[in-house]
N, C-alpha and C. Protein backbone atom coordinates (compact mmCIF):
# COMPACT_ATOMS: atom_id res chain seq x y z
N UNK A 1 -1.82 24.48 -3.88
CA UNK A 1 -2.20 23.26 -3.16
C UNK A 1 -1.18 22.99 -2.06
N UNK A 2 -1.82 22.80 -0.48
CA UNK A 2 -0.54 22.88 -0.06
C UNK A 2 -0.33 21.15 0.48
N UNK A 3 0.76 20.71 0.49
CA UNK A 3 1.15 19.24 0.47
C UNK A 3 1.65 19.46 1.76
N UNK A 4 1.35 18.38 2.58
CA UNK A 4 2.71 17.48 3.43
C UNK A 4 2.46 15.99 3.44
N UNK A 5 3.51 15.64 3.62
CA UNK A 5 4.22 14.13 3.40
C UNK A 5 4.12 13.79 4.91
N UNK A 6 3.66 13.09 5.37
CA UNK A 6 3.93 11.87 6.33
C UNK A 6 4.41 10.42 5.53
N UNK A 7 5.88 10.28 6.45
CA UNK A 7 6.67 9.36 5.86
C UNK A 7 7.31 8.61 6.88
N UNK A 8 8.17 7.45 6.22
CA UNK A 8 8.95 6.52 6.65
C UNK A 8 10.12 7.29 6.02
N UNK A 9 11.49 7.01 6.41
CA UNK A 9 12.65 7.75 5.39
C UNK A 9 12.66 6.42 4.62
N UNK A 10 13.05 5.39 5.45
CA UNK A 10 13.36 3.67 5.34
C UNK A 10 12.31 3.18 3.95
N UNK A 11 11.22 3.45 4.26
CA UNK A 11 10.13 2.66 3.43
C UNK A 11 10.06 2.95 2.13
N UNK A 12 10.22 2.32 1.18
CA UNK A 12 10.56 2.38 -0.53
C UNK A 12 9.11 2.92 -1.17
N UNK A 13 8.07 2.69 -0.24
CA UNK A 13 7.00 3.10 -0.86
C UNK A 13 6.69 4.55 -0.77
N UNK A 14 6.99 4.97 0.91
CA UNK A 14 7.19 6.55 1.14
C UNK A 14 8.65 6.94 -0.13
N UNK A 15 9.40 6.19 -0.09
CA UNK A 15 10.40 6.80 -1.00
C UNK A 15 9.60 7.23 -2.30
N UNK A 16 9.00 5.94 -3.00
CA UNK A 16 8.19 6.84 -4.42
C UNK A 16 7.90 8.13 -4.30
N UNK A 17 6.89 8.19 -3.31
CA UNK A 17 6.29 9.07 -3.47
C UNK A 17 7.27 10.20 -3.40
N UNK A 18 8.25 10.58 -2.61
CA UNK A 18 9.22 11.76 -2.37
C UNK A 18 10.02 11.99 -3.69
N UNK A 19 10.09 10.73 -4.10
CA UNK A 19 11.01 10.94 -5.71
C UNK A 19 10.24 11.38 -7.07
N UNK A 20 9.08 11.20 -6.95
CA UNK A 20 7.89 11.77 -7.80
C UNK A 20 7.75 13.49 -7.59
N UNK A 21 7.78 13.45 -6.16
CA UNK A 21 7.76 15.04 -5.52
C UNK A 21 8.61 15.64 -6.69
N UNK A 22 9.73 15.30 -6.16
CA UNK A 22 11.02 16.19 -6.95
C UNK A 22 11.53 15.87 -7.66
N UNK A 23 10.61 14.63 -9.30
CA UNK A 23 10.30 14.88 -10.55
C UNK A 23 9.55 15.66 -10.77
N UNK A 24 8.56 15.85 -10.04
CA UNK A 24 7.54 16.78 -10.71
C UNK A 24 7.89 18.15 -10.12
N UNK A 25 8.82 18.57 -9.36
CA UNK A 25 9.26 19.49 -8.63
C UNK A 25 8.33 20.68 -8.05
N UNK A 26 7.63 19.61 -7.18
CA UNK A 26 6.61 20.23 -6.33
C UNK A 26 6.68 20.39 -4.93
N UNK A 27 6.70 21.38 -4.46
CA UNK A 27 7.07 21.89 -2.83
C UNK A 27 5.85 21.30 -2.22
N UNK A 28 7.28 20.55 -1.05
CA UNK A 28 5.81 20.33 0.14
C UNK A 28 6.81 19.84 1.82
N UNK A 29 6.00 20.00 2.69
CA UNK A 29 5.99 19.86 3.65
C UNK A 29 6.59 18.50 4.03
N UNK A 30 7.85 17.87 4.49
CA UNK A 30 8.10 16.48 5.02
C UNK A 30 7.96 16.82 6.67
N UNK A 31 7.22 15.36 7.13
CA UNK A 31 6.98 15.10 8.00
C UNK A 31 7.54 13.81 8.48
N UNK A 32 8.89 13.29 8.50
CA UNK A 32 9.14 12.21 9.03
C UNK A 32 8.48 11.67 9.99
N UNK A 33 8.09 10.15 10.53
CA UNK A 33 7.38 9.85 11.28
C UNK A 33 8.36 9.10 12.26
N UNK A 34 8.47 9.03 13.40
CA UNK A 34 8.92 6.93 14.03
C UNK A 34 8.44 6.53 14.09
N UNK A 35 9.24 5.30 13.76
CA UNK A 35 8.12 4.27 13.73
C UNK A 35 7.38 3.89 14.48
N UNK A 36 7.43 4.42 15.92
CA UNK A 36 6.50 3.83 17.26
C UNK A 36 5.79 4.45 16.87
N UNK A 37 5.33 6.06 16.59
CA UNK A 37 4.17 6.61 16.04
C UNK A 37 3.18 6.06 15.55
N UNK A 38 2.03 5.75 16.81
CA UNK A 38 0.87 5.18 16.19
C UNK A 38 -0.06 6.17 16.46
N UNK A 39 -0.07 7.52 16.52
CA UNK A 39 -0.92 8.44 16.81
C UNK A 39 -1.09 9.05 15.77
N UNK A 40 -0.02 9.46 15.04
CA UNK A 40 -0.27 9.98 14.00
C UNK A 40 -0.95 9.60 12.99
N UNK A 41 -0.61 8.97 12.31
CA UNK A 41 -1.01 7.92 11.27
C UNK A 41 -2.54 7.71 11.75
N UNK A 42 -2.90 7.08 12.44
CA UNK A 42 -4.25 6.67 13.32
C UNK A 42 -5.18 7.75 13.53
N UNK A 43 -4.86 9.02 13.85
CA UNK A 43 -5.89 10.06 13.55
C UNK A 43 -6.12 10.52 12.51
N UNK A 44 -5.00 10.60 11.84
CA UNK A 44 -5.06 11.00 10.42
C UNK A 44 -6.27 10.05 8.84
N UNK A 45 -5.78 8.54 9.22
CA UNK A 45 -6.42 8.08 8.56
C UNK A 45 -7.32 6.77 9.30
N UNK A 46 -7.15 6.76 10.57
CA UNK A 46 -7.32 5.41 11.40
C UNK A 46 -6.63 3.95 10.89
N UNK A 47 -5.34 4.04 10.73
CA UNK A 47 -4.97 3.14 10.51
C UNK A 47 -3.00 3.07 10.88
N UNK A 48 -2.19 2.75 11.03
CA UNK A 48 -1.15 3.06 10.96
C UNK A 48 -0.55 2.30 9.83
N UNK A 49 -0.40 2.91 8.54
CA UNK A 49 0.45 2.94 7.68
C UNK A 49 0.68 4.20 6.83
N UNK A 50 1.96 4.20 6.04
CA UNK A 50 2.47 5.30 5.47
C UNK A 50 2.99 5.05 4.15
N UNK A 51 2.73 5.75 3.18
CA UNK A 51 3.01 7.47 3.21
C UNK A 51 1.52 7.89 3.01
N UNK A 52 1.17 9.20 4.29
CA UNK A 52 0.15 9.59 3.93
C UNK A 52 0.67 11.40 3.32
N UNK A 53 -0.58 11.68 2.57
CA UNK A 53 -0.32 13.17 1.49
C UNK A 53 -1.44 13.67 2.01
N UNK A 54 -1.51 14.61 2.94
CA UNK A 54 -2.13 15.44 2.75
C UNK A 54 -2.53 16.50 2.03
N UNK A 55 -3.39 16.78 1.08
CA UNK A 55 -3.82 17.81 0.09
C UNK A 55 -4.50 18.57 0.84
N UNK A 56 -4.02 19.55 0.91
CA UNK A 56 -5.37 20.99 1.85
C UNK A 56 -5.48 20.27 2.70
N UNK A 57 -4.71 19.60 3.51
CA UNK A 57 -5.45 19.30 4.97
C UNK A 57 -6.34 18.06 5.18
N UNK A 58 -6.51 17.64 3.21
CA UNK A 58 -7.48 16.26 3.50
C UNK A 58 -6.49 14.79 3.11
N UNK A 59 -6.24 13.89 4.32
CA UNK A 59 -5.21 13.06 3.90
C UNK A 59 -6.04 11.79 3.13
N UNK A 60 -4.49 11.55 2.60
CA UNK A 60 -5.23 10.62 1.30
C UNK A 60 -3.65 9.18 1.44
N UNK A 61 -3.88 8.15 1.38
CA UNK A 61 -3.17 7.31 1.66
C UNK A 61 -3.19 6.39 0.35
N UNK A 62 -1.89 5.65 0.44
CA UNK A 62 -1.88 4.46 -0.80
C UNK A 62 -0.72 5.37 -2.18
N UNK A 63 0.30 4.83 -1.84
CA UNK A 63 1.32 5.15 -2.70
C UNK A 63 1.06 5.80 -4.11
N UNK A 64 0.99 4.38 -4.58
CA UNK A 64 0.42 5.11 -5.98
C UNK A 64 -0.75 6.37 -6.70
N UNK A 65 -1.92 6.07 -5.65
CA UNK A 65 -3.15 7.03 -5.52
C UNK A 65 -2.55 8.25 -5.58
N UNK A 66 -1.76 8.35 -4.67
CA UNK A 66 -1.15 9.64 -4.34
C UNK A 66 -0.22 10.27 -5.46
N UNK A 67 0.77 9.52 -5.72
CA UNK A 67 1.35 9.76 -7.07
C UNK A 67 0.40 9.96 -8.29
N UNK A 68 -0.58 9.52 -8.65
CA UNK A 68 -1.63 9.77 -10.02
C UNK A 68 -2.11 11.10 -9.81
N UNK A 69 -2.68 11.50 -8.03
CA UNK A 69 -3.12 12.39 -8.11
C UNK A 69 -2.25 13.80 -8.34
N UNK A 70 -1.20 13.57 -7.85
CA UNK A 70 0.20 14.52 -7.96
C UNK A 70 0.14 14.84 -9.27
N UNK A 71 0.14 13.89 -10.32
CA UNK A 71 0.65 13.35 -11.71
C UNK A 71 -0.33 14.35 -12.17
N UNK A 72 -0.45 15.45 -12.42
CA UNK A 72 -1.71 15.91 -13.55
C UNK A 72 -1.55 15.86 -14.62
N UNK A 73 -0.38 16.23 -14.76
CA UNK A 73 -0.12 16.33 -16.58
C UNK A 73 0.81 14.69 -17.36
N UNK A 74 0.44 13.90 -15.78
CA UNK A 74 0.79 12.46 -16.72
C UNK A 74 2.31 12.72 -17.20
N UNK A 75 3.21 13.08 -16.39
CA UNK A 75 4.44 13.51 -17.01
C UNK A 75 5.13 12.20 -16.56
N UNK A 76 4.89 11.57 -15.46
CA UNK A 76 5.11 10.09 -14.94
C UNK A 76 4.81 8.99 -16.16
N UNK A 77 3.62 9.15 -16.91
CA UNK A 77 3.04 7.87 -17.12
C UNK A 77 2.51 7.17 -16.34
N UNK A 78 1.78 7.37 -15.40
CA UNK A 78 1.88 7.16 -13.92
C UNK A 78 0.13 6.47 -14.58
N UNK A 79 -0.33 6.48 -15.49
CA UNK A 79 -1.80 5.74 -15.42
C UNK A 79 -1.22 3.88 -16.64
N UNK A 80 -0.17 4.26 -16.98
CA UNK A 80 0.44 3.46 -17.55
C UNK A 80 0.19 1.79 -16.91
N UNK A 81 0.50 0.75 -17.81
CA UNK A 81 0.63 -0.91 -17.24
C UNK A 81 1.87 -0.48 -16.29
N UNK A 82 1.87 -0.74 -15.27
CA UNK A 82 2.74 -1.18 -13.94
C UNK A 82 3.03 -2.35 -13.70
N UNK A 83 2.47 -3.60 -14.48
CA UNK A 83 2.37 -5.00 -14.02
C UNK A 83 4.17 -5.30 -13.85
N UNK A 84 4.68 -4.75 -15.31
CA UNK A 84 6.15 -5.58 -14.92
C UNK A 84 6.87 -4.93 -13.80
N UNK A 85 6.99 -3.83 -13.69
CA UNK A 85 7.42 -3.44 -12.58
C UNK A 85 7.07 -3.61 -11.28
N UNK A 86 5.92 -4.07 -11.22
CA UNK A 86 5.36 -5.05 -9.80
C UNK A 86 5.70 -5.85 -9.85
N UNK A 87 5.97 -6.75 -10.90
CA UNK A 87 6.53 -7.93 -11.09
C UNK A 87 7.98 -7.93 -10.08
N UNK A 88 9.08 -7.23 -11.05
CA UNK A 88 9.92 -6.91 -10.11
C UNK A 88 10.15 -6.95 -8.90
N UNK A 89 9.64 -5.76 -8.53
CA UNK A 89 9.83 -5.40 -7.30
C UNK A 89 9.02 -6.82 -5.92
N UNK A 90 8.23 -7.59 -6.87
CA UNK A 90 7.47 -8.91 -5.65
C UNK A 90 8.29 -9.81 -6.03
N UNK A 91 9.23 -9.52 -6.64
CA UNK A 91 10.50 -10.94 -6.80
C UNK A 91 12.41 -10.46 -5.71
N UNK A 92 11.93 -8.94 -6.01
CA UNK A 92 13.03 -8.45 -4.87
C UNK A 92 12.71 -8.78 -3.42
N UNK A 93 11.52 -8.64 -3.36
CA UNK A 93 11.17 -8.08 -1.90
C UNK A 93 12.15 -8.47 -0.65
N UNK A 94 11.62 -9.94 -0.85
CA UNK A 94 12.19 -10.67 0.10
C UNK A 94 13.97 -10.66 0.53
N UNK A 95 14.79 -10.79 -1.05
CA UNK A 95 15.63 -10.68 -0.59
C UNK A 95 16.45 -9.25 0.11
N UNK A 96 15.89 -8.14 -0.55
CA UNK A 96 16.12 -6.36 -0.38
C UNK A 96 15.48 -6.06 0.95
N UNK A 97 14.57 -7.23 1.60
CA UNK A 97 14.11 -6.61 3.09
C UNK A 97 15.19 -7.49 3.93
N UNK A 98 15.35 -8.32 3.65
CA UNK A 98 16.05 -9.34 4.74
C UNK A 98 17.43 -8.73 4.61
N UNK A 99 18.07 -8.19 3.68
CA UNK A 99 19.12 -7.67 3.15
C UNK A 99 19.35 -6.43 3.99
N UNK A 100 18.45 -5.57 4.00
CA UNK A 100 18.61 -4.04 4.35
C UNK A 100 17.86 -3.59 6.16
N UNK A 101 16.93 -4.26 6.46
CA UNK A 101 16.16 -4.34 7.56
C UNK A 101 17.46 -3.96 9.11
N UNK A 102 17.82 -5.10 8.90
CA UNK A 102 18.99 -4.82 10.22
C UNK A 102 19.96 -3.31 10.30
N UNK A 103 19.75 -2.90 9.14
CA UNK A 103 20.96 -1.96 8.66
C UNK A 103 20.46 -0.74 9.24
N UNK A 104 19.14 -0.65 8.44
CA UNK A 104 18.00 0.50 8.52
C UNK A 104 17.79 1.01 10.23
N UNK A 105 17.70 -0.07 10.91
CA UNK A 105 17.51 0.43 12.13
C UNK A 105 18.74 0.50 12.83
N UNK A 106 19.69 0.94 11.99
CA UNK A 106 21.22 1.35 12.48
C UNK A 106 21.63 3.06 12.40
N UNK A 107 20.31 3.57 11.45
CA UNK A 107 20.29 4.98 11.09
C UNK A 107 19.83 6.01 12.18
N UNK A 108 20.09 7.30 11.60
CA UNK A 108 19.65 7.94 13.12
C UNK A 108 18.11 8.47 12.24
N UNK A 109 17.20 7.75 11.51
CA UNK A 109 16.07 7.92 11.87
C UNK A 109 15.25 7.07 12.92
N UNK A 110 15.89 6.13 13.88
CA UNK A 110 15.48 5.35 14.58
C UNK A 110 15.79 5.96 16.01
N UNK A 111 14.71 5.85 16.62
CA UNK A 111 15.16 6.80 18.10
C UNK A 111 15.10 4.84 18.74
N UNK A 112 15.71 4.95 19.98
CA UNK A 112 16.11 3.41 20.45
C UNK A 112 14.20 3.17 20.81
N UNK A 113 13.31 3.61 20.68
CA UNK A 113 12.57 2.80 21.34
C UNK A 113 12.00 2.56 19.81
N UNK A 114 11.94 3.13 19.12
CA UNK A 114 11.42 3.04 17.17
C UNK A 114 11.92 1.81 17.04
N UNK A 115 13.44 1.24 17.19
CA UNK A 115 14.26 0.79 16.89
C UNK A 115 13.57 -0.30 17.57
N UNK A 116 13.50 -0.45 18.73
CA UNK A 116 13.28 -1.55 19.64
C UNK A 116 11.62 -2.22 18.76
N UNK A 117 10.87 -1.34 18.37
CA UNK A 117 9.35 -1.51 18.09
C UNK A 117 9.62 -2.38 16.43
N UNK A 118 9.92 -1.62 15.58
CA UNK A 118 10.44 -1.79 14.63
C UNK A 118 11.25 -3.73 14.14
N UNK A 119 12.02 -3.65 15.10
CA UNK A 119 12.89 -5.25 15.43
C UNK A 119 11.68 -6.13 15.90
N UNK A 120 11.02 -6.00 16.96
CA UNK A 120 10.45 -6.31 17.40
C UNK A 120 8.86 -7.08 16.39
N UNK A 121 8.34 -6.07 15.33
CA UNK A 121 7.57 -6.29 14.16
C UNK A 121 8.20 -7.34 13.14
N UNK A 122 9.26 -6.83 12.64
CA UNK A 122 9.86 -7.50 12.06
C UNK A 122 10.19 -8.91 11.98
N UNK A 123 10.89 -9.12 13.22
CA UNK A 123 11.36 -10.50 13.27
C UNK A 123 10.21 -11.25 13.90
N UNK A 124 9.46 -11.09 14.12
CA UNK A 124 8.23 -11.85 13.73
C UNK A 124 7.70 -12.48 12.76
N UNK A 125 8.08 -11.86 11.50
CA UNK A 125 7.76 -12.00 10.06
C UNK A 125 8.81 -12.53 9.72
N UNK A 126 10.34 -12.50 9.62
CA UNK A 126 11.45 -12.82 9.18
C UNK A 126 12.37 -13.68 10.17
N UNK A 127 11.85 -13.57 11.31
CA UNK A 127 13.27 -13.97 12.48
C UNK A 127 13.99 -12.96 12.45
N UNK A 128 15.14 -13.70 13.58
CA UNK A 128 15.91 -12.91 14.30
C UNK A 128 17.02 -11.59 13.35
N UNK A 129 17.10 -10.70 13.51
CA UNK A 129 17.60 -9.91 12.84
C UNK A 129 19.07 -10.52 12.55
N UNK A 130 20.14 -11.03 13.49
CA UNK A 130 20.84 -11.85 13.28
C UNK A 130 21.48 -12.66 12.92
N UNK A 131 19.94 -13.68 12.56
CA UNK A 131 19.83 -14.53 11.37
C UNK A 131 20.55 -14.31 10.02
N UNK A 132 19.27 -12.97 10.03
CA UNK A 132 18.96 -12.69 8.76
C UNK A 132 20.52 -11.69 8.26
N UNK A 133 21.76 -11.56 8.97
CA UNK A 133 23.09 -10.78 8.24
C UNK A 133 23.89 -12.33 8.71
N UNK A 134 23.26 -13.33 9.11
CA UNK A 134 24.26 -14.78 8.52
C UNK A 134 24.30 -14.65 7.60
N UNK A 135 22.95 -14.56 6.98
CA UNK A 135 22.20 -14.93 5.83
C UNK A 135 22.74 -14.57 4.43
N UNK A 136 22.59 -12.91 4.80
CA UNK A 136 23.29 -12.08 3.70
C UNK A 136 23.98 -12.96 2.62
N UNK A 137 24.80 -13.95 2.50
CA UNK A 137 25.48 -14.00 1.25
C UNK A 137 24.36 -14.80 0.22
N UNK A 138 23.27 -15.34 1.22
CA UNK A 138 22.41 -16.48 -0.01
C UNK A 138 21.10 -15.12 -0.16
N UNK A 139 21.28 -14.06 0.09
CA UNK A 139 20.09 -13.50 -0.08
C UNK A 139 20.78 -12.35 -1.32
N UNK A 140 22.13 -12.23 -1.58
CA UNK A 140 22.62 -11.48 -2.31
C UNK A 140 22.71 -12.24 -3.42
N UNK A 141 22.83 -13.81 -3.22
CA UNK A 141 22.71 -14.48 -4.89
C UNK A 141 21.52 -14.76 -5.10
N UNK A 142 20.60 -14.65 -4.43
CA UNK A 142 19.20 -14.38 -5.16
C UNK A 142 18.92 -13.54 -5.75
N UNK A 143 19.27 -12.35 -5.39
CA UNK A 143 19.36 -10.99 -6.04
C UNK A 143 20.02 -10.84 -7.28
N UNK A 144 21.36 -11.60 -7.91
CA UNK A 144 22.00 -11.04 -8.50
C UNK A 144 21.28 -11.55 -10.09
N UNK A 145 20.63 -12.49 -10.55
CA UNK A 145 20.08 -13.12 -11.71
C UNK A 145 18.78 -11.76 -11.74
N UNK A 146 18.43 -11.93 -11.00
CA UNK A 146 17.29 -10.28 -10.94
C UNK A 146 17.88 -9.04 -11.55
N UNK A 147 18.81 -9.07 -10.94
CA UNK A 147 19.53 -7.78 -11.40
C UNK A 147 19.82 -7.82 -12.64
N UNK A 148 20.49 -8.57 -12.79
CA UNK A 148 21.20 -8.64 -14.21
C UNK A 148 19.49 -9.02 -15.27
N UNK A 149 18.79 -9.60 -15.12
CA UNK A 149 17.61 -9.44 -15.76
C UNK A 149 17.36 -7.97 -15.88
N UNK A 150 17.17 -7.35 -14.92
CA UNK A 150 16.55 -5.96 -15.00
C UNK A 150 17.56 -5.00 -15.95
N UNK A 151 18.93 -5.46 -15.91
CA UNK A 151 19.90 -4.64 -16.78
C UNK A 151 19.51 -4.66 -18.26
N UNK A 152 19.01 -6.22 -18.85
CA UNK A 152 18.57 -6.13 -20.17
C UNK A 152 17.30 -5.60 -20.32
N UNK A 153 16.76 -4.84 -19.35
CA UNK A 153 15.67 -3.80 -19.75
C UNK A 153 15.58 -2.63 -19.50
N UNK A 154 17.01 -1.77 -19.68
CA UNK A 154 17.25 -0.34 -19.48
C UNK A 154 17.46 -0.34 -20.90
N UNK A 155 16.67 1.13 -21.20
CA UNK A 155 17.24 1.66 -22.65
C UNK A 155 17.31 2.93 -22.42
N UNK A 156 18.18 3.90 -21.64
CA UNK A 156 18.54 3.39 -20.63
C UNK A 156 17.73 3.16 -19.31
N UNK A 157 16.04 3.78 -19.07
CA UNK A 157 15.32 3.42 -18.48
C UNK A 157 14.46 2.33 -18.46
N UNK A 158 13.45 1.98 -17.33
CA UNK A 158 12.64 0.56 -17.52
C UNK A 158 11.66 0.89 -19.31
N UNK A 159 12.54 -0.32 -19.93
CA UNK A 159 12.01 -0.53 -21.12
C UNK A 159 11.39 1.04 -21.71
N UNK A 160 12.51 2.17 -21.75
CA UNK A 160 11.87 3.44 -22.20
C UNK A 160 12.98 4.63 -21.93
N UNK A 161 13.27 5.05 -23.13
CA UNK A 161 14.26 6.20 -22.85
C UNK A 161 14.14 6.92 -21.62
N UNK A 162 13.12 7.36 -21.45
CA UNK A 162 12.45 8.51 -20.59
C UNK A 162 11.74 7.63 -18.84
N UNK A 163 12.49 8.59 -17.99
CA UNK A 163 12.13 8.57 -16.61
C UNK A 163 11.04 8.15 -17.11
N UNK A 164 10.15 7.03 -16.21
CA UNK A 164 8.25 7.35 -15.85
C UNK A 164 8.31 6.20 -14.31
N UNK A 165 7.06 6.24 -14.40
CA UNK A 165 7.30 5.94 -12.59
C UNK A 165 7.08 3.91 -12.41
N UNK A 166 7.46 3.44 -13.60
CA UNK A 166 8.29 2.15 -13.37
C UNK A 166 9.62 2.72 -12.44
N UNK A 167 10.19 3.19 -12.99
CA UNK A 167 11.45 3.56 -12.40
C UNK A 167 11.86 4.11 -11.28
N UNK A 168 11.08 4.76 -10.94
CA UNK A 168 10.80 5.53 -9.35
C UNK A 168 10.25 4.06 -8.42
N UNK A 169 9.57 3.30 -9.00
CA UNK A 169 9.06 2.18 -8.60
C UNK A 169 10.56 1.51 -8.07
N UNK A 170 11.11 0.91 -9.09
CA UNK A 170 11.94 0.17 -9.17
C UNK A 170 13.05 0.80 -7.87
N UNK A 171 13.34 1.81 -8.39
CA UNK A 171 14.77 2.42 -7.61
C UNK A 171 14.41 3.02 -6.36
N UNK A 172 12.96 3.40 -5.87
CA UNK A 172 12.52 3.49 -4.48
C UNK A 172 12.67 1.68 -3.49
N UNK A 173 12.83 0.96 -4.44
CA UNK A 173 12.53 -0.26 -3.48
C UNK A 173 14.24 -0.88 -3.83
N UNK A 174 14.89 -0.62 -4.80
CA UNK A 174 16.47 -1.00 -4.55
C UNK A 174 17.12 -0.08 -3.48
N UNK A 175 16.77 1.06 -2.99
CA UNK A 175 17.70 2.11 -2.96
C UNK A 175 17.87 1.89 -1.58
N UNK A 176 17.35 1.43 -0.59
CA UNK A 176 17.90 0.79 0.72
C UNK A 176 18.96 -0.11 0.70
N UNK A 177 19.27 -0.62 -0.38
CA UNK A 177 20.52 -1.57 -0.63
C UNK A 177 21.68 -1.09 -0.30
N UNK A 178 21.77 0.77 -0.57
CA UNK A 178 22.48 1.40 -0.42
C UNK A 178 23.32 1.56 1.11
N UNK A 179 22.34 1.18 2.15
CA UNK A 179 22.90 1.07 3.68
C UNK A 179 23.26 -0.24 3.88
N UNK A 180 23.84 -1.06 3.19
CA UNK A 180 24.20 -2.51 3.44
C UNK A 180 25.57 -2.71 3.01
N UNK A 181 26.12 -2.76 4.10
CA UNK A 181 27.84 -3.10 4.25
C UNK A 181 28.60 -3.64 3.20
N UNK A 182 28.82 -3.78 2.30
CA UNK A 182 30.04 -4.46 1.34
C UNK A 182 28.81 -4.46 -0.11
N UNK A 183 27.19 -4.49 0.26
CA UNK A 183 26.80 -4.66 -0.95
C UNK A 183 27.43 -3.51 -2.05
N UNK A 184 27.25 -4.02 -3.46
CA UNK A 184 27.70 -3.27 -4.29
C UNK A 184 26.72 -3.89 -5.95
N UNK A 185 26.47 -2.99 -6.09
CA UNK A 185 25.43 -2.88 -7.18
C UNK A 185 26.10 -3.01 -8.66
N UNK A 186 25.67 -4.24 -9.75
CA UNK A 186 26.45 -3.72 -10.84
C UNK A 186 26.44 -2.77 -11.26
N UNK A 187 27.26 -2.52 -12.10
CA UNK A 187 27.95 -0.97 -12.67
C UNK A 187 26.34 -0.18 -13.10
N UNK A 188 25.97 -1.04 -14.13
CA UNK A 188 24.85 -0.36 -14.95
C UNK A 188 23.58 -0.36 -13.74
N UNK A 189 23.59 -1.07 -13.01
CA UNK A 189 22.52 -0.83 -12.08
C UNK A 189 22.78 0.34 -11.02
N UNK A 190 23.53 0.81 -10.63
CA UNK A 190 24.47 1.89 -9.83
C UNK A 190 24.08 2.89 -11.08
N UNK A 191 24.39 3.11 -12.08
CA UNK A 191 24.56 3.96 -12.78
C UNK A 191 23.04 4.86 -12.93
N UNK A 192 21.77 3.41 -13.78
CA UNK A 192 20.75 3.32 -13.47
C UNK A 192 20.10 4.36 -12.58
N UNK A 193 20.67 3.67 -10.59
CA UNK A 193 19.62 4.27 -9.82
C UNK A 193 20.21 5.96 -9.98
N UNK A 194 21.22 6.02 -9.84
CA UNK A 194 21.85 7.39 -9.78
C UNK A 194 21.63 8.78 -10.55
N UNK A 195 20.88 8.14 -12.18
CA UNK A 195 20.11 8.53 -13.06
C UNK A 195 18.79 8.58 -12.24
N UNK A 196 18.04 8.27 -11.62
CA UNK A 196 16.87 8.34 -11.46
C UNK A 196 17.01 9.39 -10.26
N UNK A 197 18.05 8.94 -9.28
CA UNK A 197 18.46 10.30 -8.14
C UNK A 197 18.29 11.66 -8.50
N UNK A 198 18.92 11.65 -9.55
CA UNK A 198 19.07 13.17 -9.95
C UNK A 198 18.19 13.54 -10.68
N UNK A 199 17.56 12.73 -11.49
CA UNK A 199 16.18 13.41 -12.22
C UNK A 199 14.99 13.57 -11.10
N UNK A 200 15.40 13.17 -9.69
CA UNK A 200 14.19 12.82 -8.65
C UNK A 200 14.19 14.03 -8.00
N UNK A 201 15.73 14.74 -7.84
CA UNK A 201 16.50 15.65 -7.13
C UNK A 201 16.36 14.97 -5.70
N UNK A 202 16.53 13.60 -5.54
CA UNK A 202 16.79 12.54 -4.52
C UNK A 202 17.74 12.53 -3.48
N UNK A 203 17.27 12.94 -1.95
CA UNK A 203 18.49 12.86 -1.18
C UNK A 203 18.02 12.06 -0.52
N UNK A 204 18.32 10.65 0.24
CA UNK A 204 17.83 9.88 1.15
C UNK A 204 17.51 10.12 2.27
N UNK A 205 18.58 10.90 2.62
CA UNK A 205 18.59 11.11 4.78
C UNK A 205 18.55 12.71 4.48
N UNK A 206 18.29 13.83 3.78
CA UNK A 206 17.99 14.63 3.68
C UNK A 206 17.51 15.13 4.99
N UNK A 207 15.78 14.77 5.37
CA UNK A 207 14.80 14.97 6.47
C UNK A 207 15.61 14.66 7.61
N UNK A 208 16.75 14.46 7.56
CA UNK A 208 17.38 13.71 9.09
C UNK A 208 18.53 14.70 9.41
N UNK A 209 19.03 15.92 8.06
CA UNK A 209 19.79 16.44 8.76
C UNK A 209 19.34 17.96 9.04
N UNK A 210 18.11 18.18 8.18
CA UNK A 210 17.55 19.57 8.25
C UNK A 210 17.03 20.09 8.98
């Protein structure tokens, strides 16, 4: 079957899917996108959003979809209740985008006009990018009662010895935290994503230096 990935590097949802890849350690094609790229995306599926998977050439969009279909032998759990882990992750959001957003377009997956397009989307929805690293210290104590919630449900994975794709969930949408200046993750939550890295065979900026 031959795969390619059209992706965001930035986007936690393209992240699942890449960290599922290489749990299930299946070869495929990355296609980083910029974000001004509205051609791609748009012929492909008429729409511009990402991550799209192409299977044989026929693209198929929507995070999870894509992961189930990957999933054959259910080695994810991937048909499993997801609710708490959505849960989660729609109680992070806000603070892990406002948190990481300014940072992200500090990377060299941003060419200056991505960058410019990108800011431009954004602070529409959030305000001024500016703002939002005043902000930083009340958006990091929102975060931290979350966190520490989520710590009393590692055993040592989400509520389950064993990797399944709560966890890919979870640590695709923390793991931008990682480009944010002084943040620092508790111990067991650091420990956590780092466990899920390596069972993912997870490199972040990988596509950016190859």
């Amino acid at each position: 079957m031959g795969l390619v990935l059209y992706h965001y590097v930035h986007c936690p949802y393209c992240v699942r899917v890449r960290m599922s890849l290489g749990f299930l350690n299946l070869p495929y094609d990355s296609r980083p996108l910029a974000y001004d790229d509205l051609k791609t995306p748009t012929d492909l599926i008429g729409v511009k959003i990402l991550p799209i998977m192409s299977f044989d050439a026929v693209p198929m969009r929507e995070s999870l979809d894509i992961i189930r279909r990957l999933d054959v032998k259910n080695k994810l759990q991937s048909n499993a209740d997801l609710s708490k882990a959505e849960a989660f992750i729609k109680d992070v959001n806000n603070a892990v985008h406002s948190l990481a957003m300014p940072y992200w377009i500090q990377t060299a997956e941003f060419t200056p006009s991505a960058r410019a397009y990108f800011q431009k989307q954004k602070e529409e929805k959030r305000g001024p990018f500016k703002d939002l690293v005043k902000k930083a210290p009340a958006f990091k104590e929102e975060l931290l009662p979350l966190l520490m919630n989520l710590e009393k449900n590692l055993e040592p994975f989400f509520e389950s010895a064993n990797l399944t794709l709560k966890d890919i969930m979870i640590a695709a949408h923390l793991w931008g935290l990682y480009v944010v200046p002084e943040f620092q993750f508790p111990d067991k939550i650091h420990a956590y994503l780092q466990s899920v890295k390596e069972l993912c065979q997870f490199n972040y900026h990988q596509d950016l230096w190859s």
